[in-house]
PDB file of N, CA and C in Angstrom:
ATOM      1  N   UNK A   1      68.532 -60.828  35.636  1.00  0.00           N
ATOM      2  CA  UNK A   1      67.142 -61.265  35.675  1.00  0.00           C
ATOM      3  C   UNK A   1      66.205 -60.149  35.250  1.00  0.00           C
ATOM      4  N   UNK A   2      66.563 -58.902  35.555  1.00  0.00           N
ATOM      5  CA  UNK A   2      65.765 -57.344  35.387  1.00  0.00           C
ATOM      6  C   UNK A   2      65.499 -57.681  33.811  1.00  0.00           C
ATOM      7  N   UNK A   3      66.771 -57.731  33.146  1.00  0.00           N
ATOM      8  CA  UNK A   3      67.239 -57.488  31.675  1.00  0.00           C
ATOM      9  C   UNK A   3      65.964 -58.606  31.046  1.00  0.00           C
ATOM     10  N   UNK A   4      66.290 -59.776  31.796  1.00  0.00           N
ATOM     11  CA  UNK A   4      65.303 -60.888  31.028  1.00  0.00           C
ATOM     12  C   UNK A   4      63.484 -60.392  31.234  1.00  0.00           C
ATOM     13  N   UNK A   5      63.227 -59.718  32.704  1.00  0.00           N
ATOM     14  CA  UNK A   5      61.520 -59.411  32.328  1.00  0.00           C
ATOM     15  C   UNK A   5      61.792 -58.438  31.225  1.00  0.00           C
ATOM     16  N   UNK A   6      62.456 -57.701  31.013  1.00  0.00           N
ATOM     17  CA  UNK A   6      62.102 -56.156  30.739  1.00  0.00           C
ATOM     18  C   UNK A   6      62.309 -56.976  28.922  1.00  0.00           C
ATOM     19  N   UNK A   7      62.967 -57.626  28.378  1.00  0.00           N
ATOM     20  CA  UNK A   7      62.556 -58.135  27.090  1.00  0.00           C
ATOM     21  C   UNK A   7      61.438 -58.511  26.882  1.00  0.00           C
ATOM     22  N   UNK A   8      60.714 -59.333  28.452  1.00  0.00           N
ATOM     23  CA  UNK A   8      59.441 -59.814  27.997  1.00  0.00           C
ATOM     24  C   UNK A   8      58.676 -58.899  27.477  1.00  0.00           C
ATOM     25  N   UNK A   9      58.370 -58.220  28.438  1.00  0.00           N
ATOM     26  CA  UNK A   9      57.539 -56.970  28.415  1.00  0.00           C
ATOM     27  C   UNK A   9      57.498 -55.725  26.933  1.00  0.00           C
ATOM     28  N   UNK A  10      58.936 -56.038  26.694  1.00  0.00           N
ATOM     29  CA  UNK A  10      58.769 -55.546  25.820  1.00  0.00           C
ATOM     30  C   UNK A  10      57.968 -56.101  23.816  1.00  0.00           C
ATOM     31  N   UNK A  11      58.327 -57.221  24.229  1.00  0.00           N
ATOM     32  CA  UNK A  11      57.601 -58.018  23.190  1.00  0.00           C
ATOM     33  C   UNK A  11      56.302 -58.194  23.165  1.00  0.00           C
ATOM     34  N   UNK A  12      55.640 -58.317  24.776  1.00  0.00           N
ATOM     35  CA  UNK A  12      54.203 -57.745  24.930  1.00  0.00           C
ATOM     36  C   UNK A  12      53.304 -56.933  24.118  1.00  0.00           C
ATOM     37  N   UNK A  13      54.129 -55.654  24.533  1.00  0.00           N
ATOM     38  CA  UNK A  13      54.111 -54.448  24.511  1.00  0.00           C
ATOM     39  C   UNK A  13      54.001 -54.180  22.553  1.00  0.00           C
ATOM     40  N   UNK A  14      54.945 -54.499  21.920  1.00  0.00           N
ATOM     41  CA  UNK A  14      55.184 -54.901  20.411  1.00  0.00           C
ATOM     42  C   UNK A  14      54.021 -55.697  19.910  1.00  0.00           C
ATOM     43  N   UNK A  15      53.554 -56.175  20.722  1.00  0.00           N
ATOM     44  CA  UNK A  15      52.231 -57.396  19.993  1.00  0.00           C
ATOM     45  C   UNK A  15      51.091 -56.689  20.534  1.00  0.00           C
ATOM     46  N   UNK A  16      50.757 -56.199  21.123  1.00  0.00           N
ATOM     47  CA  UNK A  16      49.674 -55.627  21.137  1.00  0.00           C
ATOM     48  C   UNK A  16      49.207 -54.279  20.737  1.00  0.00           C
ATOM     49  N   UNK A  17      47.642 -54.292  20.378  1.00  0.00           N
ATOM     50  CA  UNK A  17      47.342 -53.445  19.784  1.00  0.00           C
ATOM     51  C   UNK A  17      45.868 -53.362  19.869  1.00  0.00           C
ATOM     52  N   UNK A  18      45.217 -51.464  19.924  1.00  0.00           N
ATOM     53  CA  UNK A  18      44.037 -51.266  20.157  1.00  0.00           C
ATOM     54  C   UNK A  18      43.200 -51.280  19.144  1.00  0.00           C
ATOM     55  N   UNK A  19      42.000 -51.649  19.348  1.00  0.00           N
ATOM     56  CA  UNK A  19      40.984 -51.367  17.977  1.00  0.00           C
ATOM     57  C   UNK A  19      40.660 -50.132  17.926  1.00  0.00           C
ATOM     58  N   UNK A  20      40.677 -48.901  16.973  1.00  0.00           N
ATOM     59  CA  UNK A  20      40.214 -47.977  16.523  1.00  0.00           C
ATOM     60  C   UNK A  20      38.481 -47.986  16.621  1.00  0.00           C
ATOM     61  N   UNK A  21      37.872 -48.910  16.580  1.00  0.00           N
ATOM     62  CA  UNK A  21      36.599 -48.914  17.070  1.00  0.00           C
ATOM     63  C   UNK A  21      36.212 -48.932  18.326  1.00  0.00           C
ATOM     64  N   UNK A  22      36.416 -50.212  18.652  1.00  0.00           N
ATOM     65  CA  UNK A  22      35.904 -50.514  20.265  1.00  0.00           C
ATOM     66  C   UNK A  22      36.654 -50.293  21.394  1.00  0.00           C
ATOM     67  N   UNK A  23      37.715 -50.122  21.008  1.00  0.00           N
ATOM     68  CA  UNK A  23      39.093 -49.786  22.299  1.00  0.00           C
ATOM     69  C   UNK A  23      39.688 -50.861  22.429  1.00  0.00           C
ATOM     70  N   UNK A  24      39.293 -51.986  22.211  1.00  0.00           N
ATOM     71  CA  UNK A  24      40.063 -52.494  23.158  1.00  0.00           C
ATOM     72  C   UNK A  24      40.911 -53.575  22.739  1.00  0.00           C
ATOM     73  N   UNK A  25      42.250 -53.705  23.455  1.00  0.00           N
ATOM     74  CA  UNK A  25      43.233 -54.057  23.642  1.00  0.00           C
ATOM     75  C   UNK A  25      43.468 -55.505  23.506  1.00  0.00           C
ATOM     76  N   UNK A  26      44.157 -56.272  22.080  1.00  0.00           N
ATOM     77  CA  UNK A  26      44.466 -57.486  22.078  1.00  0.00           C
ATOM     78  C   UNK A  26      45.892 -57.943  21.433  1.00  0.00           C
ATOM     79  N   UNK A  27      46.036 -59.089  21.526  1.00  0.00           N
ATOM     80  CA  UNK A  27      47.384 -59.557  21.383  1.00  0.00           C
ATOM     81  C   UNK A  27      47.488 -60.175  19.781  1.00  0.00           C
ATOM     82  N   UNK A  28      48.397 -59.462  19.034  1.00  0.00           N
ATOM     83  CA  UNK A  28      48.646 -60.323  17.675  1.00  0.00           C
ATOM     84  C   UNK A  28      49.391 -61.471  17.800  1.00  0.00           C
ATOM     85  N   UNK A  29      49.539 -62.208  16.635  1.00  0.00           N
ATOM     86  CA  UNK A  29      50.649 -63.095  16.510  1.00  0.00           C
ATOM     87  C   UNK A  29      51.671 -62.696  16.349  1.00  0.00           C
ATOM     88  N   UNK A  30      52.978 -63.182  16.257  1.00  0.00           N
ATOM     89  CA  UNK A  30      54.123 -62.559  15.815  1.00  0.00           C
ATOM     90  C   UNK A  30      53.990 -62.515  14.492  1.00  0.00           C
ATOM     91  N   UNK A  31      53.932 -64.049  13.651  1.00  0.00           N
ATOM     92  CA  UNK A  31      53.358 -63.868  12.416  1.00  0.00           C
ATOM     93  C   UNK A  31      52.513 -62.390  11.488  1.00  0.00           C
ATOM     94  N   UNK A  32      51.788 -61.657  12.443  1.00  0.00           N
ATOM     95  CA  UNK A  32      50.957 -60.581  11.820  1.00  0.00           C
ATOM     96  C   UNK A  32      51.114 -59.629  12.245  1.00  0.00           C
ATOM     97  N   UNK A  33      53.329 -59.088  13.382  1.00  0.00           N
ATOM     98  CA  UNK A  33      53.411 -58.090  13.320  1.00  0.00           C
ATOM     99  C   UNK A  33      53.104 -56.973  12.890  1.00  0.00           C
ATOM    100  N   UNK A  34      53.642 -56.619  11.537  1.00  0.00           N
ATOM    101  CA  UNK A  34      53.452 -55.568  10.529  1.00  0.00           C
ATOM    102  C   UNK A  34      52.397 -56.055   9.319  1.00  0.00           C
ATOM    103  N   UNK A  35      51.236 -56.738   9.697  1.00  0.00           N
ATOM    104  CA  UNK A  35      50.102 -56.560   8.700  1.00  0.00           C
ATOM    105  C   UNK A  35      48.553 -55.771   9.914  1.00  0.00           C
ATOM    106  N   UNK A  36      47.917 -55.605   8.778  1.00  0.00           N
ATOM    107  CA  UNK A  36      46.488 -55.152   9.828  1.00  0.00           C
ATOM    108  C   UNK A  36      45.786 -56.376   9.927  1.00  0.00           C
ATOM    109  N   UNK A  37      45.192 -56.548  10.819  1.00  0.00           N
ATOM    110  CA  UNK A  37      44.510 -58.059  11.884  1.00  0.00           C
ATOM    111  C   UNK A  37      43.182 -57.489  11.771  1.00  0.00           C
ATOM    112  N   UNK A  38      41.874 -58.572  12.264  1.00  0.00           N
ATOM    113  CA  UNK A  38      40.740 -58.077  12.140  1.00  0.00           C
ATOM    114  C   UNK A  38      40.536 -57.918  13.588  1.00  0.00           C
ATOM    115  N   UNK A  39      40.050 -57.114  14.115  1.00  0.00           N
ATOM    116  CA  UNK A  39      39.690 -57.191  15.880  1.00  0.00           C
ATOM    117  C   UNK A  39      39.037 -58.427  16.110  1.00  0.00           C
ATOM    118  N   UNK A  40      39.337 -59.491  17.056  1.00  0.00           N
ATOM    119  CA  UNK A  40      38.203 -60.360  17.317  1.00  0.00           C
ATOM    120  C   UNK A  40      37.149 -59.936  18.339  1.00  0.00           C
ATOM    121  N   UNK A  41      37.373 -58.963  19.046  1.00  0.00           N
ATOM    122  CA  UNK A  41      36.266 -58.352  19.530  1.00  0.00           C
ATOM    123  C   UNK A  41      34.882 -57.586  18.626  1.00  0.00           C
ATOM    124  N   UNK A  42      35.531 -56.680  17.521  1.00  0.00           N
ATOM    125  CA  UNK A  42      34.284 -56.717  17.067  1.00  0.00           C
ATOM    126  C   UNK A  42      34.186 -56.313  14.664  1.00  0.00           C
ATOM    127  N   UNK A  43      35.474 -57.205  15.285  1.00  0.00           N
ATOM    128  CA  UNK A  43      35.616 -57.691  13.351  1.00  0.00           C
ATOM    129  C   UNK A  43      36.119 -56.634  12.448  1.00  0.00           C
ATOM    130  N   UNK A  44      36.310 -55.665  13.081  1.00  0.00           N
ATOM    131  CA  UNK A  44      37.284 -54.116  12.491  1.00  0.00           C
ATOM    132  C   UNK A  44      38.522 -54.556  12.304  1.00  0.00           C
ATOM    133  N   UNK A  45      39.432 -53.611  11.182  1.00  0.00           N
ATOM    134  CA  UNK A  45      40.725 -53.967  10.825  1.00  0.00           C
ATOM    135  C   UNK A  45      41.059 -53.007  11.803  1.00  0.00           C
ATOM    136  N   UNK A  46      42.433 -53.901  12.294  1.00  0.00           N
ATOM    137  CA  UNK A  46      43.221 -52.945  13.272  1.00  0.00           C
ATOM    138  C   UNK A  46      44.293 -52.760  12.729  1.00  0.00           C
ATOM    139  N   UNK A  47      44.789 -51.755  12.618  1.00  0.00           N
ATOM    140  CA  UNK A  47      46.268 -51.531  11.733  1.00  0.00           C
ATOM    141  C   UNK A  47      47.727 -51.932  12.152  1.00  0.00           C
ATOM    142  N   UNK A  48      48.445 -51.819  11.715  1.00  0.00           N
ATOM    143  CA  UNK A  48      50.128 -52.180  12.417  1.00  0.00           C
ATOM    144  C   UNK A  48      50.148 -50.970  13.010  1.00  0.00           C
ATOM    145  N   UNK A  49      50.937 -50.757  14.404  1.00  0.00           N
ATOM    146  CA  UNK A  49      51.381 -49.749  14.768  1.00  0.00           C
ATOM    147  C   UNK A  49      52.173 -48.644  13.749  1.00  0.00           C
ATOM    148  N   UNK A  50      52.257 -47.262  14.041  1.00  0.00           N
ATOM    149  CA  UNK A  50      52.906 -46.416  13.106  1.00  0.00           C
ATOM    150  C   UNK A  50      54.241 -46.430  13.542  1.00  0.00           C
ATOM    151  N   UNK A  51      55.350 -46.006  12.754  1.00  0.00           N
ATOM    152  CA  UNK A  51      56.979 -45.998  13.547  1.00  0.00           C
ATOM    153  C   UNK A  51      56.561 -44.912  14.187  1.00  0.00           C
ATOM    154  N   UNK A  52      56.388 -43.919  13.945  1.00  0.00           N
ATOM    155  CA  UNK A  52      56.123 -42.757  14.783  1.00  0.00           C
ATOM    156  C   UNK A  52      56.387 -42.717  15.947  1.00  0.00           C
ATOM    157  N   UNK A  53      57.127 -41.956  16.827  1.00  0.00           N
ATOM    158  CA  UNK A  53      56.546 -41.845  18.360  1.00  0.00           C
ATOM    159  C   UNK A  53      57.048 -40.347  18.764  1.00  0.00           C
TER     160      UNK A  53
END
């Protein structure tokens, strides 16, 4: 059961992403993983995460 949250979470975690402008924190589609999204908070492109870590 651990195994099954901890996938959720992790797909969460994969879909979301901060705006470089306003901060704050929203959920993509899966569809628009790896493209940049416009913030709907305040209409800025938010980028795909970097591989980086």
């Amino acid at each position: 059961m651990i195994h099954v949250f901890a996938a959720i979470v992790g797909t969460f975690r994969a879909l979301a992403r901060k705006c470089p402008v306003c901060k704050r924190t929203q959920l993509v589609p899966v569809s628009s993983k790896g493209k940049t999204v416009s913030c709907k908070f305040c209409g800025s492109d938010v980028p795909p995460p970097s591989k980086e870590k």
